[in-house]
Protein backbone atom coordinates (compact mmCIF):
# COMPACT_ATOMS: atom_id res chain seq x y z
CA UNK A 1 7.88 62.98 55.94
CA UNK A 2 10.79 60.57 54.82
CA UNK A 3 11.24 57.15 55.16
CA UNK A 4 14.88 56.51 56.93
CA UNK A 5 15.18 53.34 58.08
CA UNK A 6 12.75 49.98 57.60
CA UNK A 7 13.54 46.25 59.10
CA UNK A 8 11.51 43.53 58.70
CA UNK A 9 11.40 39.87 59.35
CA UNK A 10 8.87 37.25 59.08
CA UNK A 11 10.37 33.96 59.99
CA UNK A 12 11.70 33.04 57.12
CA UNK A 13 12.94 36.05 55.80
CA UNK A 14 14.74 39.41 57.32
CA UNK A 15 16.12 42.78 56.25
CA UNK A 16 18.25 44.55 58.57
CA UNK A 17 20.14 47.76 58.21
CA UNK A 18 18.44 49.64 55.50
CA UNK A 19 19.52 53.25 55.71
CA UNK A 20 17.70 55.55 53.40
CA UNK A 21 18.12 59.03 51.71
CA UNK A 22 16.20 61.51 50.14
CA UNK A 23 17.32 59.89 47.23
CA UNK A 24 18.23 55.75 47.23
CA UNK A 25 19.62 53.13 44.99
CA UNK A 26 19.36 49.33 45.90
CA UNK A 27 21.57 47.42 44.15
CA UNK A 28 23.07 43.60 44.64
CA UNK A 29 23.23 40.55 42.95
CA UNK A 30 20.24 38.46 41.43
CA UNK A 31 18.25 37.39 43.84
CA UNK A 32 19.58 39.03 46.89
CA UNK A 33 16.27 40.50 47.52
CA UNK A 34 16.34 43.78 46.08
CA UNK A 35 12.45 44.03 44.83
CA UNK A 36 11.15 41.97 47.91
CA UNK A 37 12.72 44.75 49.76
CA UNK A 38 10.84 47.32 47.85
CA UNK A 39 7.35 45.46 47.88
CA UNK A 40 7.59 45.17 51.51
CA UNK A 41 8.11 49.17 51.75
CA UNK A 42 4.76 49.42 49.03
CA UNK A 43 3.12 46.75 51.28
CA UNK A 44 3.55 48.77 54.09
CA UNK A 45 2.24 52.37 52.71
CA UNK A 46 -0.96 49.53 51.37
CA UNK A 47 -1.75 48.69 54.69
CA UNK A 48 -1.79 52.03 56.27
CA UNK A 49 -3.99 52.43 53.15
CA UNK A 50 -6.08 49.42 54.29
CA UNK A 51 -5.88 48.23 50.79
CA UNK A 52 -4.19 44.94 52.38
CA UNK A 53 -3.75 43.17 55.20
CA UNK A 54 -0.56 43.32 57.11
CA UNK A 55 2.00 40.20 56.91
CA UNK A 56 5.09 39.15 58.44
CA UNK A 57 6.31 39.31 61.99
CA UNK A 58 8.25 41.99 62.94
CA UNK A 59 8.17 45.86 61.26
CA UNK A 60 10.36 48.48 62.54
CA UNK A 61 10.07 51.72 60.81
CA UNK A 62 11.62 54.98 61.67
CA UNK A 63 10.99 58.25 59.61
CA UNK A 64 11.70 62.12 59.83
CA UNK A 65 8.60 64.31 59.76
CA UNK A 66 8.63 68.00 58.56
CA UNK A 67 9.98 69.27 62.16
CA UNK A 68 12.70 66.85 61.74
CA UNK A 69 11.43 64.64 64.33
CA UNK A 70 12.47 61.47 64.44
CA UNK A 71 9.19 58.81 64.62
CA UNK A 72 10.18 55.50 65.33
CA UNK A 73 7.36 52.99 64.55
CA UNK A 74 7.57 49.23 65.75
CA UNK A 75 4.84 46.25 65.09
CA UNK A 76 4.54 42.98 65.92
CA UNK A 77 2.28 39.93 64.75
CA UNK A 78 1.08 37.05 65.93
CA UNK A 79 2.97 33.97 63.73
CA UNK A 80 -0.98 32.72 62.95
CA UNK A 81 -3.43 33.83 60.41
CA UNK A 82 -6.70 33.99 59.94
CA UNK A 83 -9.10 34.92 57.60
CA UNK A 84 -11.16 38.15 58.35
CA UNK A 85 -13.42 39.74 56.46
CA UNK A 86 -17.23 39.44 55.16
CA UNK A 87 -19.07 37.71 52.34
CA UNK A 88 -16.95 36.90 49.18
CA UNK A 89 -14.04 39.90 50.67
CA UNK A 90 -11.99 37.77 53.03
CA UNK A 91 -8.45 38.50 53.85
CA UNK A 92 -5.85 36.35 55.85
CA UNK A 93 -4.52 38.42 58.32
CA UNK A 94 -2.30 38.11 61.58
CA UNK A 95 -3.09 39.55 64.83
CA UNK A 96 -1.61 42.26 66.47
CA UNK A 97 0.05 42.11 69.54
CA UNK A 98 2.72 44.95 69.61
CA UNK A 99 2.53 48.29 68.50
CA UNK A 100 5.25 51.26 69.60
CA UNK A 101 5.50 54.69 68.68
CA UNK A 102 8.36 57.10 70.04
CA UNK A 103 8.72 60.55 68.84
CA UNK A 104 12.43 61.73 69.80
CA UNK A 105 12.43 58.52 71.88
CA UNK A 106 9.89 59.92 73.79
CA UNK A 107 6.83 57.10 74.14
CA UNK A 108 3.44 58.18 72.73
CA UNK A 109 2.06 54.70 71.64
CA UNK A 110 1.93 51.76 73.48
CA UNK A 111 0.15 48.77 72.25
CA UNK A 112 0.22 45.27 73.78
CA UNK A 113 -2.04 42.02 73.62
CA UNK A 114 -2.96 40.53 76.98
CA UNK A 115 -3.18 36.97 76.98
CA UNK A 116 -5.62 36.10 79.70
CA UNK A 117 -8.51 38.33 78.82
CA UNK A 118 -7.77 37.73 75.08
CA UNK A 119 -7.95 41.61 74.05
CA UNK A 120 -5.42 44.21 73.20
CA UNK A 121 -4.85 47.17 75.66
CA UNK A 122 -3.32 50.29 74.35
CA UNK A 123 -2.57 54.17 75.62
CA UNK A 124 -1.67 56.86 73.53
CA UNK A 125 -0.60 60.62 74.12
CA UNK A 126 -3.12 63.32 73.56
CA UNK A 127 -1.09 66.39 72.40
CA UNK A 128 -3.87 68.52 73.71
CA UNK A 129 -4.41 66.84 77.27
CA UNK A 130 -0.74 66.05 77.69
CA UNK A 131 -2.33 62.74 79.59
CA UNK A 132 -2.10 59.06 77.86
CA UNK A 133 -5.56 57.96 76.85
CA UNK A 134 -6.30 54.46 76.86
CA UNK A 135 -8.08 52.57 74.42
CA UNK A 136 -9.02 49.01 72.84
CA UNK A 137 -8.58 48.34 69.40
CA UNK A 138 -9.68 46.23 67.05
CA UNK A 139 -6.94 43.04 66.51
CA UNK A 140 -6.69 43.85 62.62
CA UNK A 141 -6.18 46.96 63.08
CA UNK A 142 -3.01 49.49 63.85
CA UNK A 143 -4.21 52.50 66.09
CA UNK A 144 -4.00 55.03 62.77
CA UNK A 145 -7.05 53.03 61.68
CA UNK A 146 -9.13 53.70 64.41
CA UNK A 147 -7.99 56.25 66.53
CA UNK A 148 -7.08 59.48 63.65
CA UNK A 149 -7.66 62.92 64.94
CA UNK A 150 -5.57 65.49 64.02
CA UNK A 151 -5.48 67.84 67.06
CA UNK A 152 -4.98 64.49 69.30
CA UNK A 153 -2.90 62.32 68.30
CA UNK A 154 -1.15 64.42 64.63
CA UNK A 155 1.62 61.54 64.95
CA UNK A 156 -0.73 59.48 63.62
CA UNK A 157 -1.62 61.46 60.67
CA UNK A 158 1.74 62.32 59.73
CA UNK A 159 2.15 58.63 58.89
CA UNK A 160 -1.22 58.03 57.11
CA UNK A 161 -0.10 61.21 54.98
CA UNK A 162 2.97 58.96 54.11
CA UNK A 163 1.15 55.71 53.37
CA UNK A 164 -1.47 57.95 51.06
CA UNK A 165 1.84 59.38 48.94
CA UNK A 166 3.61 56.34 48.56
CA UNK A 167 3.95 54.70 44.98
CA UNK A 168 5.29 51.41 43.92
CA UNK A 169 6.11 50.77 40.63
CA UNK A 170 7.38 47.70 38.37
CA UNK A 171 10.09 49.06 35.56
CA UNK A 172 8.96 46.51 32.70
CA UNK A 173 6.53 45.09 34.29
CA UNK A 174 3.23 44.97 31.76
CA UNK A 175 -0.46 44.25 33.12
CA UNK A 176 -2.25 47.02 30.50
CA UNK A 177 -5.44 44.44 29.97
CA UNK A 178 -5.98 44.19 33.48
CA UNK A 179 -5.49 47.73 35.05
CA UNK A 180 -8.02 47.85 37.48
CA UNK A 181 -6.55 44.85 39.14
CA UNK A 182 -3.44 47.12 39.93
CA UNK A 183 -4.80 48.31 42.71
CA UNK A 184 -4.63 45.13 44.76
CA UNK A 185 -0.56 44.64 43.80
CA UNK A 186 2.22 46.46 45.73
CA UNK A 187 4.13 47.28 42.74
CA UNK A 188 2.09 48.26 39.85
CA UNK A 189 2.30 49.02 36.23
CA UNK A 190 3.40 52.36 35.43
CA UNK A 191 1.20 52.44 32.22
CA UNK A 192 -1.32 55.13 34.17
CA UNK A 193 0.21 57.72 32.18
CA UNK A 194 -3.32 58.81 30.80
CA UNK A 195 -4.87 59.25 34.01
CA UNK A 196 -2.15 61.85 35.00
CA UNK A 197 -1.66 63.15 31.23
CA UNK A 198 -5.61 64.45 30.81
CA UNK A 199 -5.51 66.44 34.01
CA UNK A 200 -2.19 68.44 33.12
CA UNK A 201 -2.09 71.62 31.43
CA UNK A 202 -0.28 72.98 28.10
CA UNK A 203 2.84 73.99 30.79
CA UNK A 204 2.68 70.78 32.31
CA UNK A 205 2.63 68.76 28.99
CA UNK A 206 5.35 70.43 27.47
CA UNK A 207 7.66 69.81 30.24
CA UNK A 208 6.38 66.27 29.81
CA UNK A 209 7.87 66.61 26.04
CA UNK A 210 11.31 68.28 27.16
CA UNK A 211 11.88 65.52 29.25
CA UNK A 212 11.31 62.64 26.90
CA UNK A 213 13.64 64.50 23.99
CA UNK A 214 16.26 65.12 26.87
CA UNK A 215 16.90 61.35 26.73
CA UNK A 216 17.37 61.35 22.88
CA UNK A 217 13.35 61.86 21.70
CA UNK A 218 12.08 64.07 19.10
CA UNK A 219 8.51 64.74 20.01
CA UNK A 220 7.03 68.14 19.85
CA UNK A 221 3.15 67.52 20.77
CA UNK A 222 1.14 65.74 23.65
CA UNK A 223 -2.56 64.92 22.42
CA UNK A 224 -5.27 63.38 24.59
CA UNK A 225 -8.21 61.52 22.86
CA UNK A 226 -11.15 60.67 24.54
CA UNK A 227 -10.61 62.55 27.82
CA UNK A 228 -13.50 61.88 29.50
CA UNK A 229 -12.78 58.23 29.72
CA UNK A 230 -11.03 56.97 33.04
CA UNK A 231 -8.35 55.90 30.53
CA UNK A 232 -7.97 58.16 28.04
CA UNK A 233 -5.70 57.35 24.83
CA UNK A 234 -2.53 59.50 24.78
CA UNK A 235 -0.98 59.91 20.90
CA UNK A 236 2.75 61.70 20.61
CA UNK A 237 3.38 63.46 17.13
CA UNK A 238 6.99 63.40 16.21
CA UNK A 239 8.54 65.82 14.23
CA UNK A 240 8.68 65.23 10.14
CA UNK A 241 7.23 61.59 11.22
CA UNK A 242 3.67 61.93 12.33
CA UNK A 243 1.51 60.59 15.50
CA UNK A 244 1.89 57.84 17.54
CA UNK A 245 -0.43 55.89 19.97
CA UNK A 246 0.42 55.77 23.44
CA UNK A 247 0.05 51.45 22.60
CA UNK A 248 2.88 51.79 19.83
CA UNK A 249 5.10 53.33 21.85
CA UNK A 250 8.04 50.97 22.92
CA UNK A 251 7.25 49.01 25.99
CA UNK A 252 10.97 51.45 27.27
CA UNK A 253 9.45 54.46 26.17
CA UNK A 254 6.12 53.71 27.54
CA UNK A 255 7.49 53.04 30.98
CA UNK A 256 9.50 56.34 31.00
CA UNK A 257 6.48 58.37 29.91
CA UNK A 258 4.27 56.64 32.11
CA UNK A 259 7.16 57.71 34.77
CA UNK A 260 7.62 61.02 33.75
CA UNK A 261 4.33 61.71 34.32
CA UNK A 262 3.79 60.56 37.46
CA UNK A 263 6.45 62.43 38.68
CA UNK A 264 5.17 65.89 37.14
CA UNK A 265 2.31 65.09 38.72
CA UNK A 266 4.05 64.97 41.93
CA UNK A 267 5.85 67.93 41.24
CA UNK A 268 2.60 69.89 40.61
CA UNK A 269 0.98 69.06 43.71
CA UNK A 270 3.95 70.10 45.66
CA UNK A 271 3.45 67.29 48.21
CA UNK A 272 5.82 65.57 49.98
CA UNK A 273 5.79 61.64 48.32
CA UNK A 274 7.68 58.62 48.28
CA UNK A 275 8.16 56.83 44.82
CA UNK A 276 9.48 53.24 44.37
CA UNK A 277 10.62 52.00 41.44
CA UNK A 278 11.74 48.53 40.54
CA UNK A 279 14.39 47.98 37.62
CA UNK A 280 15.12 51.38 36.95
CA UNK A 281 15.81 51.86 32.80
CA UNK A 282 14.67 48.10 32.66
CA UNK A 283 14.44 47.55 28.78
CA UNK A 284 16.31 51.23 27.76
CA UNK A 285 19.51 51.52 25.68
CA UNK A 286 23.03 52.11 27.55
CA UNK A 287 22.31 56.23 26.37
CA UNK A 288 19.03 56.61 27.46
CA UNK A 289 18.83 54.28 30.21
CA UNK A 290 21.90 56.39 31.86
CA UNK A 291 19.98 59.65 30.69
CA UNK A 292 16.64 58.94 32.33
CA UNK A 293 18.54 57.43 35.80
CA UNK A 294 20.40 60.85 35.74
CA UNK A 295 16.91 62.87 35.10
CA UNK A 296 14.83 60.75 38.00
CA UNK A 297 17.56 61.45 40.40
CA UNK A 298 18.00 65.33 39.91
CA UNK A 299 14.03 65.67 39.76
CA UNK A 300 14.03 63.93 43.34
CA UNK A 301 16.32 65.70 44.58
CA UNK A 302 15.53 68.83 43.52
CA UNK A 303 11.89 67.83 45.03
CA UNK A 304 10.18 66.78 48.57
CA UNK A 305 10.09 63.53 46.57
CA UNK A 306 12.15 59.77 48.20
CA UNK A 307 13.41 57.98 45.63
CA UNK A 308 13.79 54.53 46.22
CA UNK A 309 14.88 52.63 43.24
CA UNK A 310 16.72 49.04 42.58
CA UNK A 311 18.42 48.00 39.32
CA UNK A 312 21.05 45.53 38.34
CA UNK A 313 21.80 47.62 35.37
CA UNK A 314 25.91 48.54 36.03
CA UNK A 315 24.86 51.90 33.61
CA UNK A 316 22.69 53.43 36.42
CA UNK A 317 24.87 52.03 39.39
CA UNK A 318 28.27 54.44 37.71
CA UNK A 319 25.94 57.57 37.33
CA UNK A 320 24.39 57.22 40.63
CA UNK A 321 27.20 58.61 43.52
CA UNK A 322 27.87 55.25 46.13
CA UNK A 323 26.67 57.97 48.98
CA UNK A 324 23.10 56.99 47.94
CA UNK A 325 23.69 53.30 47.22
CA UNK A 326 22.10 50.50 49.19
CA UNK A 327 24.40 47.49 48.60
CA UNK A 328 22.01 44.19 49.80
CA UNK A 329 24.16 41.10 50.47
CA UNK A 330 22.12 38.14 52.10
CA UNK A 331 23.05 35.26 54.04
CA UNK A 332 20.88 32.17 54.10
CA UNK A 333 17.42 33.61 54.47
CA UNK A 334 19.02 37.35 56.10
CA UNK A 335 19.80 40.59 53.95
CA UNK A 336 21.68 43.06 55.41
CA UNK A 337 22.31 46.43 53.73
CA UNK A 338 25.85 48.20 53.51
CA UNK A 339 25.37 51.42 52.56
CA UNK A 340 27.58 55.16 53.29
CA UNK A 341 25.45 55.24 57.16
CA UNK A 342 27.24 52.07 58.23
CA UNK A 343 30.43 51.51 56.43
CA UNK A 344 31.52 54.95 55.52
CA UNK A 345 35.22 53.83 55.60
CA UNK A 346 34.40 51.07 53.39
CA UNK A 347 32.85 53.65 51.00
CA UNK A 348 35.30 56.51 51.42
CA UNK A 349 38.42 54.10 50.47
CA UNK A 350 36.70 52.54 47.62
CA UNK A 351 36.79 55.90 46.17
CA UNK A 352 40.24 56.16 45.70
CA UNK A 353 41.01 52.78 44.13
CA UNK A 354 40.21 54.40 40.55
CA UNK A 355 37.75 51.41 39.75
CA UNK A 356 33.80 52.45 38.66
CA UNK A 357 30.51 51.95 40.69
CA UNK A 358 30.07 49.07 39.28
CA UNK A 359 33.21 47.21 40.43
CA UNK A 360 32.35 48.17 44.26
CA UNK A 361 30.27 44.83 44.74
CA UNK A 362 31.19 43.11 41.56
CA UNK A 363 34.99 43.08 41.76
CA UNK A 364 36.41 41.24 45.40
CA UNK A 365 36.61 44.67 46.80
CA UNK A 366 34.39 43.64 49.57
CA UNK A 367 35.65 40.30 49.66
CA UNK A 368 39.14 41.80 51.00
CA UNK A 369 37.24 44.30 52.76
CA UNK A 370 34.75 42.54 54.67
């Protein structure tokens, strides 16, 4: 199942109009909003998780299962908090008080808070019934968290699948003394490497070492020390040079293997999976930043893996086609999203004026345009 199309506002700040791909590139000017837009996506695939509690106001989500269904999810909060939870694990969280699920705009979910009796009322389809059943859940809690069954209600679990293969992670972003606390961020570290490294086999590993020389590397050997350990160390013998730690690595090189990895571990499994990745190439030279951007894509693609990157690196936005751009431009405390789904004129014209990717928001293209 793919991700399409995600809104969200919480009062003080909104996205509207993101249109996604198999494949997606954010891109804008600082501070436009580009990684908030991606934590809120990993924020989202936490909560169905329940490794968080949900924020915001408003969430309107709309994906494309396997039968290329279209599932459009809608929530809404209450605009107070409160703290929930037992003992020294206490969360603030915000009541529900709308939940809506249509499946080819049909109406299988229906969630809404009554006022005077203080509780929430919902009815959802049974798939093997055919009848609405009605039920009365928990405040905290979306209808996936107490209501899964497969044969029932498989909607459901089509999103929980989603929110289980969804990975967020922070190009150049370094936490490696504190992993464990990783687990409680949206966007993580991608320094896991190990973890995926000790599990993979010879196969696995070498395609792990084509990869890294295809961006300029000369490594010819993968060794895991200490395999056993939940974090193994990972050492890389280069060729007439000798073997380097995983730690010596540079902090570019450790990000790309760390990426690498993750997504041959992906590839593996052969399960759909939705990967997010802040500052694509962050910290890479011009040739191997544009190498690796070029590699991520084509694996994607070539995968049942969403891509959803950002970067403000104009060497990734020229090797990256504008069909799979997501240009953010905000207003006051509103982003909105151009992208190929909403201005394909825009796009299409741009194409002809001879100028690179690059000078599509940064030249006054738009300006004239817009």
């Amino acid at each position: 199942m793919k991700l399409v199309e995600f809104s969200y506002d919480d009062g003080n700040w909104k996205l509207e109009n993101l249109r996604l791909k198999d494949v997606n590139l954010l891109v804008g000017r600082n501070a436009v909003g580009k990684s908030r837009t991606l934590t809120k996506i990993a924020h989202f695939g936490r909560y169905i998780e329940q490794k968080t509690s949900l924020m915001g106001r408003d969430w309107k989500i709309k994906f494309i299962n396997s039968n290329k269904q279209v599932i459009d999810y809608k929530i809404s909060l209450d605009t107070s908090d409160e703290l929930i939870g037992e003992g020294h694990i206490k969360l603030r969280a915000k009541k529900i008080i709308f939940e809506e699920l249509k499946i080819d705009n049909e109406l299988v979910l229906l969630r809404e808070y009554i006022e005077d009796e203080n509780i929430s009322r919902a009815k959802l389809k049974s798939y093997i019934s055919g009848e609405f059943d009605e039920v009365y859940p928990p405040d905290y809690r979306l209808l996936l968290h107490v209501r899964r069954d497969t044969k029932n209600y498989p909607y459901l679990e089509e999103i929980v699948s989603w929110g289980q293969e969804c990975y967020g992670f922070k190009f150049g972003y370094s936490n490696r003394y504190s992993m464990a606390s990783q687990y409680n961020q949206s966007l993580v570290s991608p320094e896991i490497a190990p973890v995926f490294l000790k599990g993979f086999n010879d196969l696995e590993k070498k395609q792990i070492i084509t990869d890294i020389n295809s961006l300029g590397y000369n490594f010819d050997k993968i060794t895991i020390e200490d395999e056993h350990k939940s974090i193994p160390l990972v050492i890389l013998s280069e060729k007439n040079v000798g073997s380097v730690p995983q730690y010596e690595l540079s902090q570019g090189l450790q990000y790309t293997l760390a990426l690498l990895s993750q997504l041959q571990n992906l590839i593996s499994q052969q399960k759909p999976a939705t990967i997010l990745i802040d500052d694509l190439c962050e910290g890479l030279d011009y040739e191997r930043a544009i190498k690796l951007g070029k590699l991520i894509f084509e694996k994607c693609k070539n995968s049942n893996i969403q891509l959803i990157a950002t970067t403000n690196d104009n060497f990734i936005m020229d090797v990256v086609d504008l069909e799979h751009w997501n240009l953010l431009m905000r207003e006051g405390s509103t982003v909105t999203a151009i992208n190929y789904d909403t201005h394909r004129q825009l796009f299409d014209d741009f194409r002809f004026t001879g100028l690179s990717n690059f000078d599509f928001f940064s030249s006054d293209y738009l300006a004239q345009k817009l």
